[in-house]
N, C-alpha and C. Protein backbone atom coordinates (compact mmCIF):
# COMPACT_ATOMS: atom_id res chain seq x y z
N UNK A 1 42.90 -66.96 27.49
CA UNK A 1 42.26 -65.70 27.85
C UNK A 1 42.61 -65.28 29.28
N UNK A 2 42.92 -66.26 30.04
CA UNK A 2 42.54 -65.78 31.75
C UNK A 2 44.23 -65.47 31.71
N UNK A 3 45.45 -66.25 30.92
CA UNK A 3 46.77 -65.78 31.16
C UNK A 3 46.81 -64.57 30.36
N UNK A 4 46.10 -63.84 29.65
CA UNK A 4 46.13 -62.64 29.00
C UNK A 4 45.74 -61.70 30.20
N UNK A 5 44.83 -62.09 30.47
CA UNK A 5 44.23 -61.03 31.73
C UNK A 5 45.34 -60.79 32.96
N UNK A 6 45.45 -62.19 33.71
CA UNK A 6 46.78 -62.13 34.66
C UNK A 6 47.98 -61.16 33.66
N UNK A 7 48.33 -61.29 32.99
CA UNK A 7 49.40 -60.69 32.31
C UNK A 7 49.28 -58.88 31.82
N UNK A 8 48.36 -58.61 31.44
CA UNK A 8 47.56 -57.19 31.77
C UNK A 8 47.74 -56.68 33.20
N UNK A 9 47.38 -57.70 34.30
CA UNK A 9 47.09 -57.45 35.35
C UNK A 9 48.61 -56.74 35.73
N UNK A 10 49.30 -57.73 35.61
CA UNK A 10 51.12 -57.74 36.16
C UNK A 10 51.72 -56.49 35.39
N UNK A 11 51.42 -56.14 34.20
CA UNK A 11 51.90 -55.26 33.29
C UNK A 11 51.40 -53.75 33.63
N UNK A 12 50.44 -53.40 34.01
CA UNK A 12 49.95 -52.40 34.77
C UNK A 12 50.34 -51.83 36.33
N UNK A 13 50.55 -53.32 36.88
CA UNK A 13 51.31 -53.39 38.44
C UNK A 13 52.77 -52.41 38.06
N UNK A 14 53.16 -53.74 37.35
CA UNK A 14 54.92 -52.98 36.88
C UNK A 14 54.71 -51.82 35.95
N UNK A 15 54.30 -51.17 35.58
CA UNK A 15 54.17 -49.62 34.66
C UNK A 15 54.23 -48.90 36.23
N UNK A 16 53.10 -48.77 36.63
CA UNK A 16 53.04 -48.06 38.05
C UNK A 16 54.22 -48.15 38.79
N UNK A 17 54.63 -49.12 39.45
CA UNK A 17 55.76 -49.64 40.27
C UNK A 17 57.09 -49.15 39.66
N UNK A 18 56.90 -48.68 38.21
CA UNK A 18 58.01 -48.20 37.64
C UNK A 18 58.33 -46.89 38.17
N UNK A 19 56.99 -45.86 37.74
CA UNK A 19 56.69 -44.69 37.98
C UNK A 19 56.91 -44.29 39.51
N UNK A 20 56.54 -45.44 40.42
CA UNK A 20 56.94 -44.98 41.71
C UNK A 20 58.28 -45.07 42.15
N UNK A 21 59.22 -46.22 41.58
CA UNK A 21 60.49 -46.55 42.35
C UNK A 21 61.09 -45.22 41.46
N UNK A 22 61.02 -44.75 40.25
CA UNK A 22 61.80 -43.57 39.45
C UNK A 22 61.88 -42.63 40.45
N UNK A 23 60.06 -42.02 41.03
CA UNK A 23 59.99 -40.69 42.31
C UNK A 23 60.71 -40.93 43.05
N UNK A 24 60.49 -42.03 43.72
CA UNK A 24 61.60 -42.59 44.69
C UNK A 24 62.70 -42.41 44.69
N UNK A 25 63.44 -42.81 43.58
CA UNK A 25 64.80 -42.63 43.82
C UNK A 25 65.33 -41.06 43.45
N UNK A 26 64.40 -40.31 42.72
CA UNK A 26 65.03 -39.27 42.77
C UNK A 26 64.71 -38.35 43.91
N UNK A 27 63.60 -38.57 44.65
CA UNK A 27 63.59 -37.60 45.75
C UNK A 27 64.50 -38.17 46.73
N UNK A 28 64.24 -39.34 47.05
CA UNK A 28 65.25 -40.16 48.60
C UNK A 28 65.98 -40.88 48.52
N UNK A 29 66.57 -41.10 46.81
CA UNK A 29 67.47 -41.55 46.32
C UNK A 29 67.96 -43.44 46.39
N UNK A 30 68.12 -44.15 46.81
CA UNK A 30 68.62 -45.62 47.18
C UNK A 30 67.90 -45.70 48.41
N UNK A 31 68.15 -45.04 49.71
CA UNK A 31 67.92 -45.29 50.71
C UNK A 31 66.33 -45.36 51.37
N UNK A 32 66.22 -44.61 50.57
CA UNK A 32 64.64 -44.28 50.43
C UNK A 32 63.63 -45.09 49.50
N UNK A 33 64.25 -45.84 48.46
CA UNK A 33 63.88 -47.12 47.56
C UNK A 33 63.96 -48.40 48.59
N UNK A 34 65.59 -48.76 48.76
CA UNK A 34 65.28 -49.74 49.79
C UNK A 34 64.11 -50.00 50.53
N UNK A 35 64.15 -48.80 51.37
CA UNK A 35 63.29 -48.89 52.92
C UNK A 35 61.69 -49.28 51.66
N UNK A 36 61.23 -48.69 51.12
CA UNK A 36 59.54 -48.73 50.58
C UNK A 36 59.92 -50.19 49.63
N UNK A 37 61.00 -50.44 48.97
CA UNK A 37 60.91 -51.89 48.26
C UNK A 37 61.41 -53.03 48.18
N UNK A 38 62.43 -53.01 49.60
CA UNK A 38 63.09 -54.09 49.57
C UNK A 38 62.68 -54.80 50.84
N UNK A 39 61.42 -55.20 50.87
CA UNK A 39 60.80 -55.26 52.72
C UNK A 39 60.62 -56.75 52.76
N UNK A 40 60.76 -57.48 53.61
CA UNK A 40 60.91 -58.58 54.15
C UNK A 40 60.22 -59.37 53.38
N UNK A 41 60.29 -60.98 52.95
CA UNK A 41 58.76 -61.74 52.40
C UNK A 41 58.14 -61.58 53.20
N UNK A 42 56.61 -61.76 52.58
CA UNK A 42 55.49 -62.01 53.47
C UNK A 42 55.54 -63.28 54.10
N UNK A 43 54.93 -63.38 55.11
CA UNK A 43 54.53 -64.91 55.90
C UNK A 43 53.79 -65.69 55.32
N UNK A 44 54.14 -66.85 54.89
CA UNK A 44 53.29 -68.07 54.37
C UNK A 44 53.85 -67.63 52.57
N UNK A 45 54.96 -66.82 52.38
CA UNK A 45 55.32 -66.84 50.89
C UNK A 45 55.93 -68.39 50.48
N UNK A 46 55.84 -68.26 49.16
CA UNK A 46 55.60 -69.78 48.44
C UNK A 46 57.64 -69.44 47.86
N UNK A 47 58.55 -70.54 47.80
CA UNK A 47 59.45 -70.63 46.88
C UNK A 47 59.15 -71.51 45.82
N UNK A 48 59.03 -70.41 44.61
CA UNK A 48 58.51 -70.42 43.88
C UNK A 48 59.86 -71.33 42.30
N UNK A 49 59.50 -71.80 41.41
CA UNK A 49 60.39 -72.26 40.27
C UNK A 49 60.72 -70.67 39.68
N UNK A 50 61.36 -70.84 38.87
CA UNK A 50 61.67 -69.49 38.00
C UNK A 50 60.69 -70.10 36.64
N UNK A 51 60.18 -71.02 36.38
CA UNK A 51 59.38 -71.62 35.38
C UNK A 51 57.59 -71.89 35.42
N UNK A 52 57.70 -71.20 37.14
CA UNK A 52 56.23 -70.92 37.43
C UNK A 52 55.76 -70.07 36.72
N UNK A 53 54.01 -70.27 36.06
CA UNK A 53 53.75 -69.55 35.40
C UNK A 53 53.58 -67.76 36.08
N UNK A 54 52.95 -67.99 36.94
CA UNK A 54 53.05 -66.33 37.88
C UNK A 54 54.61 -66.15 37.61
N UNK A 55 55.88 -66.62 38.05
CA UNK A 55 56.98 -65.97 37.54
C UNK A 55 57.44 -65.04 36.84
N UNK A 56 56.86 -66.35 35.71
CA UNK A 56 56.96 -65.56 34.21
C UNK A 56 56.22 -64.78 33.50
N UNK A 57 55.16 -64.78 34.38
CA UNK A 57 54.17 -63.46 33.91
C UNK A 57 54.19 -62.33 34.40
N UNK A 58 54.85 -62.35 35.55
CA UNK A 58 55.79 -60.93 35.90
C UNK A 58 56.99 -60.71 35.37
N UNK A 59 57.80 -61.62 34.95
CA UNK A 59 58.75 -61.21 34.43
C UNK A 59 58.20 -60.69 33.26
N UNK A 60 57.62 -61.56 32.54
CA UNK A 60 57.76 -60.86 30.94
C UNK A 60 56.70 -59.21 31.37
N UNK A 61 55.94 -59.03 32.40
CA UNK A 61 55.43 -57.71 32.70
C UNK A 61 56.48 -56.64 32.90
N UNK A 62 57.20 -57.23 33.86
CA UNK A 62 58.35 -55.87 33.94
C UNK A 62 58.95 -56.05 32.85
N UNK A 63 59.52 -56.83 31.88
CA UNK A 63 60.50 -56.39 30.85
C UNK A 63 59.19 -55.39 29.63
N UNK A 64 58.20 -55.90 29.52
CA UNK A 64 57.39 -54.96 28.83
C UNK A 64 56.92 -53.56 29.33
N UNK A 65 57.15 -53.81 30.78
CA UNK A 65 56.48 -52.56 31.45
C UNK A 65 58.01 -51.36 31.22
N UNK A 66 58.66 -52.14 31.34
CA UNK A 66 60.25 -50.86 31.02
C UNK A 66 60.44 -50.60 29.67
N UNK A 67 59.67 -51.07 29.06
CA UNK A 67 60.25 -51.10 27.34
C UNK A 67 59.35 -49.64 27.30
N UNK A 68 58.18 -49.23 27.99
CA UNK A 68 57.31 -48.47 27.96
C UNK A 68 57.85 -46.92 28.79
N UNK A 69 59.03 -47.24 29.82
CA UNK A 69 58.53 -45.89 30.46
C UNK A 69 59.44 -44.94 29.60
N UNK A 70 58.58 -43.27 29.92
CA UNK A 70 59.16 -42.59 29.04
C UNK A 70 61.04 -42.13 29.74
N UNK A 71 61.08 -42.38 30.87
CA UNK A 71 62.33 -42.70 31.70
C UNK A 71 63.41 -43.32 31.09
N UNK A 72 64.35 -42.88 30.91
CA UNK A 72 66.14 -44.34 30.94
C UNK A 72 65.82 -45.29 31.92
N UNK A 73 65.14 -46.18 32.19
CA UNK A 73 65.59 -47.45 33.43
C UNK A 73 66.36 -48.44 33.09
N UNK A 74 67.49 -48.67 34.23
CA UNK A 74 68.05 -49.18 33.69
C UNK A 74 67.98 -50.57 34.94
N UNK A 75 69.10 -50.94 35.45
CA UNK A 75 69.65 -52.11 36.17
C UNK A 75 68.67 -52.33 37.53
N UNK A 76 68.64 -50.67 38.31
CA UNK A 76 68.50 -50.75 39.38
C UNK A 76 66.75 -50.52 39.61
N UNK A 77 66.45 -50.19 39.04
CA UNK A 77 64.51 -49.81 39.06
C UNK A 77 63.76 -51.05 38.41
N UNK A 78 64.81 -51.49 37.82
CA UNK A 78 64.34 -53.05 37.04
C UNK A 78 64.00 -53.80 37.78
N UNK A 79 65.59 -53.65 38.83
CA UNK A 79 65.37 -55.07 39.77
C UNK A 79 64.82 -54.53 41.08
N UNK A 80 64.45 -53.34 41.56
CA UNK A 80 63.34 -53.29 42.29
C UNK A 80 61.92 -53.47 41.96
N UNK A 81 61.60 -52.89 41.11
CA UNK A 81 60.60 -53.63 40.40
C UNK A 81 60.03 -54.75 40.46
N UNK A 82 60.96 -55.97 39.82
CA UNK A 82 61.06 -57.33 39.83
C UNK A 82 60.82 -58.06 41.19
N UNK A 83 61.78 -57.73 41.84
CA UNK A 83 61.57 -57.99 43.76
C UNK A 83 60.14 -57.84 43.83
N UNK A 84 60.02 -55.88 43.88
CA UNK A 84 58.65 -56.12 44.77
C UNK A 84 57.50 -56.49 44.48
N UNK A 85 57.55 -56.79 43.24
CA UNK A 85 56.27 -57.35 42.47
C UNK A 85 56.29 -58.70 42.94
N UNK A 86 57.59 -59.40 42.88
CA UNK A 86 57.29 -60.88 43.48
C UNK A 86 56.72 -61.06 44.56
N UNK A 87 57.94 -60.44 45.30
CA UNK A 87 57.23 -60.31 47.30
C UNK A 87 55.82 -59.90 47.32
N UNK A 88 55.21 -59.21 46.22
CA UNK A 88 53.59 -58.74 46.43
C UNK A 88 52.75 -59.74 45.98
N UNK A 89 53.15 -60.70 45.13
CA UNK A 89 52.79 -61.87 44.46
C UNK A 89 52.89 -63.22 45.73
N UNK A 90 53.60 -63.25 46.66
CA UNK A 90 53.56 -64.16 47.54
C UNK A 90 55.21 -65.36 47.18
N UNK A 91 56.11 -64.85 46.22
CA UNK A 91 57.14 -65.64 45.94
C UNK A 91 58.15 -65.22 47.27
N UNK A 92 59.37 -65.74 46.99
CA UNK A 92 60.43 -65.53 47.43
C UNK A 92 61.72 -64.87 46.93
N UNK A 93 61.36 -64.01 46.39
CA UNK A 93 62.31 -63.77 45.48
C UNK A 93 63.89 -62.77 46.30
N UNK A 94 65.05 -62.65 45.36
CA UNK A 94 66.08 -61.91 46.18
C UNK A 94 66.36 -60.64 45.21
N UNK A 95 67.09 -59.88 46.00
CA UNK A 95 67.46 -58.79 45.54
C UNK A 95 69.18 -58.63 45.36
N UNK A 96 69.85 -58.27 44.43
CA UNK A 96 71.32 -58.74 44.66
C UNK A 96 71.77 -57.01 43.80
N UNK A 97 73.11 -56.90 44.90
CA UNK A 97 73.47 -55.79 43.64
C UNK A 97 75.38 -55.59 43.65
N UNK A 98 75.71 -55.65 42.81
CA UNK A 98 77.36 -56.44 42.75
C UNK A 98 77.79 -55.64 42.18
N UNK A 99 79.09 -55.63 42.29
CA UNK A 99 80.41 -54.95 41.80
C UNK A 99 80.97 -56.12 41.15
N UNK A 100 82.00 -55.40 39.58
CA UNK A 100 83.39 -55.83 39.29
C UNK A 100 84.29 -55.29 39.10
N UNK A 101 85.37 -55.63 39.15
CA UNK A 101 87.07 -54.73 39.62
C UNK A 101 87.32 -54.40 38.02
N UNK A 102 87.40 -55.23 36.99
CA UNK A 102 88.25 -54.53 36.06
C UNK A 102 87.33 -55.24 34.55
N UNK A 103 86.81 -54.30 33.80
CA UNK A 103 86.84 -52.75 34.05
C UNK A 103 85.61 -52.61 35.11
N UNK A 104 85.90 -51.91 35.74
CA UNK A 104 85.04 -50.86 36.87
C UNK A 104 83.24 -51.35 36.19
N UNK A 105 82.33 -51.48 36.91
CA UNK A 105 80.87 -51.92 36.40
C UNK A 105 80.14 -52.30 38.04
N UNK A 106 79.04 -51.85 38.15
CA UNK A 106 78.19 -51.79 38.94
C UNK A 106 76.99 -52.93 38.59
N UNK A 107 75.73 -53.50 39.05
CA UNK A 107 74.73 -54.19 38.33
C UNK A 107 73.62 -54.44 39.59
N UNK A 108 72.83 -54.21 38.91
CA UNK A 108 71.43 -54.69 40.27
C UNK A 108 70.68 -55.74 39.16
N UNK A 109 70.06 -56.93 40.30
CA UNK A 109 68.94 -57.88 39.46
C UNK A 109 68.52 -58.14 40.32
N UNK A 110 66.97 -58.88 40.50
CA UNK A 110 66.42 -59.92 40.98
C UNK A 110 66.53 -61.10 40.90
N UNK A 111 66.10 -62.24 41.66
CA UNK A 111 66.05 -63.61 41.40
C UNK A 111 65.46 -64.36 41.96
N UNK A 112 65.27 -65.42 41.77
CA UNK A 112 64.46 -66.60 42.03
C UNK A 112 65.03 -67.91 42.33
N UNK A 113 65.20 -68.07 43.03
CA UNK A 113 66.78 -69.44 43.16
C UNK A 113 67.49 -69.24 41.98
N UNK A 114 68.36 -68.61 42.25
CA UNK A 114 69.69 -68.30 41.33
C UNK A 114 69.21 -68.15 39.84
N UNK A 115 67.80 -67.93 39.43
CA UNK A 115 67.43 -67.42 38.12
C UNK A 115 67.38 -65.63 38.11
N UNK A 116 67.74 -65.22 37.25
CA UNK A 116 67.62 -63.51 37.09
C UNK A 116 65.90 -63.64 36.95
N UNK A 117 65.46 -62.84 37.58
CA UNK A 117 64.29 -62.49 36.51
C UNK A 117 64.45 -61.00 35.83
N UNK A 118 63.86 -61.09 34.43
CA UNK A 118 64.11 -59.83 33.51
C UNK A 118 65.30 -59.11 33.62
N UNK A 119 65.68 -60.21 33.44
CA UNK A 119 67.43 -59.27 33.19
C UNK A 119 68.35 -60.60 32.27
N UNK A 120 67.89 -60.45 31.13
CA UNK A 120 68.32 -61.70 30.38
C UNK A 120 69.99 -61.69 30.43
N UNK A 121 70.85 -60.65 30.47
CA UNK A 121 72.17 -60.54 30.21
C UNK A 121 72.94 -61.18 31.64
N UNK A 122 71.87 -60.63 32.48
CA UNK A 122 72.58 -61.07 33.92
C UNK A 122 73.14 -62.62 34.11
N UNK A 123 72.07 -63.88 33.65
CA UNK A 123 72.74 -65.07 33.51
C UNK A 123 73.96 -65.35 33.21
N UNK A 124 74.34 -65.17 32.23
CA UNK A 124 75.67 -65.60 31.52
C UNK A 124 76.70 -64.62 32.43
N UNK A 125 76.82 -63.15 32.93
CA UNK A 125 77.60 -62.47 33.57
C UNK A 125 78.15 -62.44 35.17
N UNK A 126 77.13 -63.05 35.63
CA UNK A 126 76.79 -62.56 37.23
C UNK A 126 78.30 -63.43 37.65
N UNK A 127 78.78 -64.44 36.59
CA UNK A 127 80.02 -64.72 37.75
C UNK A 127 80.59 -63.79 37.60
N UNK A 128 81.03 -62.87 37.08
CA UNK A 128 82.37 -61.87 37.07
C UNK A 128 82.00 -60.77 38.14
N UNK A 129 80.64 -60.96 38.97
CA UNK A 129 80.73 -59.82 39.82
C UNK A 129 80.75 -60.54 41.36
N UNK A 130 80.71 -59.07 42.36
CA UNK A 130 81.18 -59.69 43.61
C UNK A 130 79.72 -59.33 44.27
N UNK A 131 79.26 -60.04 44.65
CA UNK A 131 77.85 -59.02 45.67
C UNK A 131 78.32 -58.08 46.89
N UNK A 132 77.73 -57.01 46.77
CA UNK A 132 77.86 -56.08 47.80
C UNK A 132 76.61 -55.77 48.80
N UNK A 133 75.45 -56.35 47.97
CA UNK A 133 74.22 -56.25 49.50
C UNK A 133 73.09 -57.40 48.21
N UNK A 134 72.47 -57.89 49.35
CA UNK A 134 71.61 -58.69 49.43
C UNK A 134 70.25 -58.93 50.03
N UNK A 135 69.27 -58.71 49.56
CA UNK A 135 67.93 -58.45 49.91
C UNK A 135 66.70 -59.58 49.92
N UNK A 136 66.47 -60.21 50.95
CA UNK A 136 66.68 -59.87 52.14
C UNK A 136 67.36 -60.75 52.88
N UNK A 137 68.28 -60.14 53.79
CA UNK A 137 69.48 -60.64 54.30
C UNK A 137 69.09 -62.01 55.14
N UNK A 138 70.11 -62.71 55.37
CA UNK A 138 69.79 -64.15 55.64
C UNK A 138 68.67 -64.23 57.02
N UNK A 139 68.87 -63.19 57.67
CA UNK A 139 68.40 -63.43 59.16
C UNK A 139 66.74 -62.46 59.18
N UNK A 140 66.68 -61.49 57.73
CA UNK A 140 65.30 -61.15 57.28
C UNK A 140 64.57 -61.40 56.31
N UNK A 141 64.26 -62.64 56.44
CA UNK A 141 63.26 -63.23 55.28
C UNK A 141 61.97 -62.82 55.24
N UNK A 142 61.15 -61.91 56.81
CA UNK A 142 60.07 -62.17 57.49
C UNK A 142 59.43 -63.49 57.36
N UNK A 143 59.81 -64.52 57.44
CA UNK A 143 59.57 -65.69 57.96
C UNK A 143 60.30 -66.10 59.02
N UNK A 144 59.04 -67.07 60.33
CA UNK A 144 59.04 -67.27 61.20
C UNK A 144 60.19 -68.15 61.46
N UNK A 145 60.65 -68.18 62.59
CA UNK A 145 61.84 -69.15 62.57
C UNK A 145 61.37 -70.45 62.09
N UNK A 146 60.54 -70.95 62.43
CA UNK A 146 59.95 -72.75 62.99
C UNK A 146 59.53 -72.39 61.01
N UNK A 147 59.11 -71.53 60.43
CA UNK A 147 58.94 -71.49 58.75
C UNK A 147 60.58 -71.96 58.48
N UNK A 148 61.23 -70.44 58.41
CA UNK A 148 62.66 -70.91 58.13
C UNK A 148 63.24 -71.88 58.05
N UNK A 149 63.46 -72.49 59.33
CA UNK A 149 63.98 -73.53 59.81
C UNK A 149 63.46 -75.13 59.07
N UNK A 150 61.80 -75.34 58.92
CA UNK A 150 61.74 -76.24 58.65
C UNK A 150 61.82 -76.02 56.77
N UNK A 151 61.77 -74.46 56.16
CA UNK A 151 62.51 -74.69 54.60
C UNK A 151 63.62 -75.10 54.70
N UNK A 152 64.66 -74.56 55.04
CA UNK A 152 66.25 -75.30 54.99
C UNK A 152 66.08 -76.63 55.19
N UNK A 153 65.31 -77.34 56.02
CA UNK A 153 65.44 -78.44 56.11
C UNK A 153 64.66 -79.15 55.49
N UNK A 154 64.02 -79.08 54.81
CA UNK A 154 62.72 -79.43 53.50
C UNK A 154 61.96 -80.12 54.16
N UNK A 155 61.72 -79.72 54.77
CA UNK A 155 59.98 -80.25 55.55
C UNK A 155 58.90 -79.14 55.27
N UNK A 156 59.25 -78.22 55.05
CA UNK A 156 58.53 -77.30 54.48
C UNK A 156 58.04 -77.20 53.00
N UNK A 157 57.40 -78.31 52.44
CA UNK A 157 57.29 -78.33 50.80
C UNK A 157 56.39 -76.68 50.46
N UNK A 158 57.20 -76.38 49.63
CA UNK A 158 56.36 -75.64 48.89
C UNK A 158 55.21 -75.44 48.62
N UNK A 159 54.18 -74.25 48.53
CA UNK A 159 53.02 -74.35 47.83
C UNK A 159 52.95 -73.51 47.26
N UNK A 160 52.28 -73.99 45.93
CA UNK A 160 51.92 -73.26 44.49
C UNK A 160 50.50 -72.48 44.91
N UNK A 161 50.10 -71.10 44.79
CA UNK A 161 48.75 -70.75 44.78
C UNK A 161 48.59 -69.97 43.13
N UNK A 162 47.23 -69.81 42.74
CA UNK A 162 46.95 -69.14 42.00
C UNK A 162 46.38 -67.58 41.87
N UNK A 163 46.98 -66.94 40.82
CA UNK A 163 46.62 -65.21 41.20
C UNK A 163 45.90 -65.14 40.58
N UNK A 164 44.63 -64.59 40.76
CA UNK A 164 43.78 -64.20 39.55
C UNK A 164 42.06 -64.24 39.74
């Protein structure tokens, strides 16, 4: 019952979050999405499994929440979506968006240590593309250096919290 509720919860987040990154991009287009959804982690965010249950209860929210809008969404509202719902959730999640040379193809996803979230096709493909930007860039995690510093070096264990 209580993962039905969390999952309601996330599924309503991402319907909305849909509806806003769509305005978004059509009034201020990319640049104007970035800046409102691609914003630093929060401080004290958790790196999270891609097998955590919060994960996957946003993921399977945004892939249900897009099955719903009356919109085409496709690659790129997905994986903003996906991002900022994590980063609002307290994960770590990245933002990636790549090119390939032949034939010609564009692609945006999210991720979670090298897991897609809601973008099932992206796994099996992502080697054939090249990344062209990356969110958030190595030197803006918004985590503190002495954070940073002691994740890379795993003194920083992880912590799991619960949403709900």
């Amino acid at each position: 019952m209580v993962r039905s509720i969390q999952r309601t919860y996330w599924f309503l987040r991402a319907y909305s979050r849909f509806h806003d990154i769509h305005n978004i991009l059509e009034s201020d287009g990319f640049g104007g999405a970035r800046n409102r959804f691609l914003k630093p982690w929060k401080s004290g965010s958790h790196d999270y499994d891609r097998q955590d249950k919060l994960i996957e209860d946003i993921a399977w929210a945004v892939e249900k929440a897009k099955a719903w809008q009356l919109k085409k969404t496709e690659c790129l509202p997905t994986s903003l979506c996906a991002y900022s719902l994590l980063r609002d959730a307290g994960a770590q999640p990245h933002f990636v968006m790549a090119v390939q040379s032949h034939p010609y193809a564009a692609h945006a996803w999210a991720h979670i240590r090298d897991e897609a979230i809601a973008d099932t096709e992206m796994d099996e493909m992502r080697c054939y593309y090249t990344k062209i930007m990356q969110a958030p860039r190595e030197n803006d995690t918004g985590l503190s250096r002495t954070e940073s510093s002691r994740m890379q070096s795993g003194s920083l264990s992880p912590q799991k919290v619960n949403v709900g």
